[in-house]
N, C-alpha and C. Protein backbone atom coordinates (compact mmCIF):
# COMPACT_ATOMS: atom_id res chain seq x y z
N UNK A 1 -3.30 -1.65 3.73
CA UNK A 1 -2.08 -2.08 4.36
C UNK A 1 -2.45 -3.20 5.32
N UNK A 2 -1.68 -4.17 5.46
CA UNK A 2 -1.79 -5.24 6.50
C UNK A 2 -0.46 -6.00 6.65
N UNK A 3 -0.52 -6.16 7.78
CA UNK A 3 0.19 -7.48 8.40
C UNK A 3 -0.01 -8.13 9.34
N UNK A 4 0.35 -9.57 8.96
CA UNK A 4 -0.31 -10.61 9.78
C UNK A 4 -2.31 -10.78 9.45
N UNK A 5 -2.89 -10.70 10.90
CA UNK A 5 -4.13 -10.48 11.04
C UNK A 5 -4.69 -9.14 11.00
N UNK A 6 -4.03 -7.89 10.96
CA UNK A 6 -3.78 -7.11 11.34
C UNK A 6 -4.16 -6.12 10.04
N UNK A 7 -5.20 -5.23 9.44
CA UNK A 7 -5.32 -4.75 8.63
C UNK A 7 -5.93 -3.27 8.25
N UNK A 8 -5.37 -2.06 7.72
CA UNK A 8 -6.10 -1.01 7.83
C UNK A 8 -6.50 -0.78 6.30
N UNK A 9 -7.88 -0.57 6.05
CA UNK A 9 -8.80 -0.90 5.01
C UNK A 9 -8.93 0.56 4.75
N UNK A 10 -8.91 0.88 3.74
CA UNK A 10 -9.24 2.33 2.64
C UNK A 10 -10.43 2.07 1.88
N UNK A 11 -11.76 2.73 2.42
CA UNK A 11 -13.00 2.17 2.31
C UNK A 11 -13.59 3.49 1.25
N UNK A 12 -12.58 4.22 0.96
CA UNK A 12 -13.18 5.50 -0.32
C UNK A 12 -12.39 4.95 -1.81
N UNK A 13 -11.22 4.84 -1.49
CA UNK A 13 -10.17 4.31 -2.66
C UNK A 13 -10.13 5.40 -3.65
N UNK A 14 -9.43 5.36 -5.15
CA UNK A 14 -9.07 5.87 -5.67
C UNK A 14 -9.67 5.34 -7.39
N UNK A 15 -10.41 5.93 -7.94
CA UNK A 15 -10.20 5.82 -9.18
C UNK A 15 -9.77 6.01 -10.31
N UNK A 16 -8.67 4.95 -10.85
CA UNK A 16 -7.62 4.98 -12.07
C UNK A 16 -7.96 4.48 -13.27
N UNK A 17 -7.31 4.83 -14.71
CA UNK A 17 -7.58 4.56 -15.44
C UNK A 17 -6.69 3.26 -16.06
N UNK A 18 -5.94 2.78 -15.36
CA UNK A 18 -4.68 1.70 -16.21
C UNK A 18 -3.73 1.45 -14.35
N UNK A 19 -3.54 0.21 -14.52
CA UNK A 19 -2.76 -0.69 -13.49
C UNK A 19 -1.64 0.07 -13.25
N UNK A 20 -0.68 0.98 -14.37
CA UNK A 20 0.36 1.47 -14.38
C UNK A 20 0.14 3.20 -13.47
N UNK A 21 -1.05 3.83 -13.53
CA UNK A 21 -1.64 4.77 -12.76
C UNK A 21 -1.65 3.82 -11.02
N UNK A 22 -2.09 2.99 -11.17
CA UNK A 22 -2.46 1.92 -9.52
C UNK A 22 -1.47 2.17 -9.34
N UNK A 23 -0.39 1.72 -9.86
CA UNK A 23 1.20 1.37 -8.90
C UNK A 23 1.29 2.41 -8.39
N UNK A 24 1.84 3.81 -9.40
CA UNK A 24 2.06 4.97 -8.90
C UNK A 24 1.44 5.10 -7.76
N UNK A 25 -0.09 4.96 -7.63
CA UNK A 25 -0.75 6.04 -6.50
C UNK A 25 -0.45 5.35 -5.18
N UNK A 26 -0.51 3.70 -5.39
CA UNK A 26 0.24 2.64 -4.19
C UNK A 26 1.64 3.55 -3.77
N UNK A 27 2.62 3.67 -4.88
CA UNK A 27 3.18 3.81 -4.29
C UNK A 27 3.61 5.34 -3.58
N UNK A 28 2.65 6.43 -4.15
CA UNK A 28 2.66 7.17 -3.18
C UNK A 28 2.26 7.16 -1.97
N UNK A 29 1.16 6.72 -1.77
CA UNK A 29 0.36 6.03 -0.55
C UNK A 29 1.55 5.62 0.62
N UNK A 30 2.26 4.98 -0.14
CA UNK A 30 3.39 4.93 1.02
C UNK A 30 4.60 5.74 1.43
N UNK A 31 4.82 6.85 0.75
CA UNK A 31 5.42 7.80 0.73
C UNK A 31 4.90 8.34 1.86
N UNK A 32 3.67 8.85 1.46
CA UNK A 32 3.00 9.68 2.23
C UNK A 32 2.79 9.32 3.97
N UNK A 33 2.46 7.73 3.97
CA UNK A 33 2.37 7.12 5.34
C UNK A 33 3.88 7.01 6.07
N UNK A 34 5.03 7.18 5.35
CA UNK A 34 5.88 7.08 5.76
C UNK A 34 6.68 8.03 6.09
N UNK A 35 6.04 9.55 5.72
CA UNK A 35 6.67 10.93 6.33
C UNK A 35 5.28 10.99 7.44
N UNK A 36 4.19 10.38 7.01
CA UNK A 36 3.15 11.13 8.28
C UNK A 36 3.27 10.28 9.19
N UNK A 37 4.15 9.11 9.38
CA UNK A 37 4.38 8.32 10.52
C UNK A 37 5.87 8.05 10.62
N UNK A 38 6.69 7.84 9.54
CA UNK A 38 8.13 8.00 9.83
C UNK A 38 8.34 6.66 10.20
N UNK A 39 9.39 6.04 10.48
CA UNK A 39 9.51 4.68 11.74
C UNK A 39 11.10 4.53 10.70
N UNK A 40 11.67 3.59 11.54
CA UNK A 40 12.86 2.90 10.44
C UNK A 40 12.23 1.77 9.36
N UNK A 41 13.15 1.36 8.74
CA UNK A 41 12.41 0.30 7.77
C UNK A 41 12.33 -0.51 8.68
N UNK A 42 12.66 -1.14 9.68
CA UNK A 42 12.33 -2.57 10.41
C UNK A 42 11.20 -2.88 10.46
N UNK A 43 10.64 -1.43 11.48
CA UNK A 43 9.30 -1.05 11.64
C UNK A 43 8.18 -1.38 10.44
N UNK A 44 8.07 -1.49 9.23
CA UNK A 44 7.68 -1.84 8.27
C UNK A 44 7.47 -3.41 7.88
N UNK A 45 8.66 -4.26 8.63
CA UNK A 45 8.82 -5.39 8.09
C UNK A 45 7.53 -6.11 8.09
N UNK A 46 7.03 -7.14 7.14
CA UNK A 46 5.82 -7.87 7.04
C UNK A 46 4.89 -7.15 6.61
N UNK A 47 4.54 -5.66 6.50
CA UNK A 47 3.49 -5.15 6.36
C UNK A 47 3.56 -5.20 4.58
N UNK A 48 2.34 -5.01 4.04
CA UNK A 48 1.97 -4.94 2.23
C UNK A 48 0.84 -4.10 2.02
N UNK A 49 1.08 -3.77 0.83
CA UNK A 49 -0.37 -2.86 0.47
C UNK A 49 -0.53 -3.32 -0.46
N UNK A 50 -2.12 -4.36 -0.44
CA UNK A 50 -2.47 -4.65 -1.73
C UNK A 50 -3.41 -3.35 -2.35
N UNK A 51 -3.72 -3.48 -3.69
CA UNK A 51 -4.25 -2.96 -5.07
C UNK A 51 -5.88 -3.86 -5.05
N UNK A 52 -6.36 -3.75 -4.77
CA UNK A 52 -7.68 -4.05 -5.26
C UNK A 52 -8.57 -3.28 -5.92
N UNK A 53 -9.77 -4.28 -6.61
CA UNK A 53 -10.70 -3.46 -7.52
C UNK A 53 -11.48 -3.75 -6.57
N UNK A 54 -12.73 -2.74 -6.75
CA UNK A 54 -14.13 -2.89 -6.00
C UNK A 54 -14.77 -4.13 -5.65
N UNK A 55 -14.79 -4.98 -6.42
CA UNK A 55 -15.31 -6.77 -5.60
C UNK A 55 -14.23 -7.52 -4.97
N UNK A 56 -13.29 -7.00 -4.91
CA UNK A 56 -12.17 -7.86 -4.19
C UNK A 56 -10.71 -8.27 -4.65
N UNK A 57 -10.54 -8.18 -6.02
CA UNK A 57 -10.22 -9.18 -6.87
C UNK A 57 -8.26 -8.08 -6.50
N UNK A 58 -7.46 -9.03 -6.42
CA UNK A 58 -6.15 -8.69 -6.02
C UNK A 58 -5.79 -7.68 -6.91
N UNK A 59 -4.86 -6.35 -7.08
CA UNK A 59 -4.40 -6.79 -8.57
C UNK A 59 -3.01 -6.55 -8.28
N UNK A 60 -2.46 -6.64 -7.29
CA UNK A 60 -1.06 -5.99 -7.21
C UNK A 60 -0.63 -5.66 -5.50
N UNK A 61 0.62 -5.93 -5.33
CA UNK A 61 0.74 -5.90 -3.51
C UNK A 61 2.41 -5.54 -3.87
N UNK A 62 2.13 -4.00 -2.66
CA UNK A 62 3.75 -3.96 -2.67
C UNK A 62 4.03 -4.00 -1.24
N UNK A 63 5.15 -4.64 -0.49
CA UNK A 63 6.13 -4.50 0.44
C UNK A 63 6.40 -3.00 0.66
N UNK A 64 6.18 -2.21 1.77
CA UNK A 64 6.23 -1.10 1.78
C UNK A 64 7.99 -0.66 1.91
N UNK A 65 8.85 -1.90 2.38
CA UNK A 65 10.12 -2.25 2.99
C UNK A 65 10.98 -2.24 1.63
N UNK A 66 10.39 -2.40 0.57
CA UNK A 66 11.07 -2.70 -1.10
C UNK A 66 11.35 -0.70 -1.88
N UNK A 67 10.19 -0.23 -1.22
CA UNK A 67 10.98 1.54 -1.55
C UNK A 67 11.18 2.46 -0.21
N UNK A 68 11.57 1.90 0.84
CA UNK A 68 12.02 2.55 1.81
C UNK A 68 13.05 2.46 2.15
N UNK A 69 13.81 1.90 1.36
CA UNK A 69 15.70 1.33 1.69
C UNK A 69 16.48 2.81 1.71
């Protein structure tokens, strides 16, 4: 998750078998951060959770603000 300069890094991660498994677990990930911290959506605004593989490489970023409506 990050916004701005501002970034909290998941340094164990998760291993999936297919991009379509990634989304899902992204988007539980935010489920989960969002009953164990709660806030309104405002509170959210700017923040993203990218999808990365182990060397870096992007594969996918969701707006946490796009399933919290």
């Amino acid at each position: 998750m990050s916004v701005g300069i501002v970034a909290i890094l998941d340094d164990v991660g998760v291993e999936v078998p297919n991009l379509d498994v990634t989304k899902a677990q992204a988007l539980k990930a935010i489920d989960d951060m969002r009953q164990e911290f709660g806030g309104a959506v405002g509170e959210w605004a700017g923040w993203r959770l990218n999808v990365v593989r182990p060397e870096g490489t992007l594969l996918h970023t969701i707006p946490p603000t796009s399933i919290l409506r």
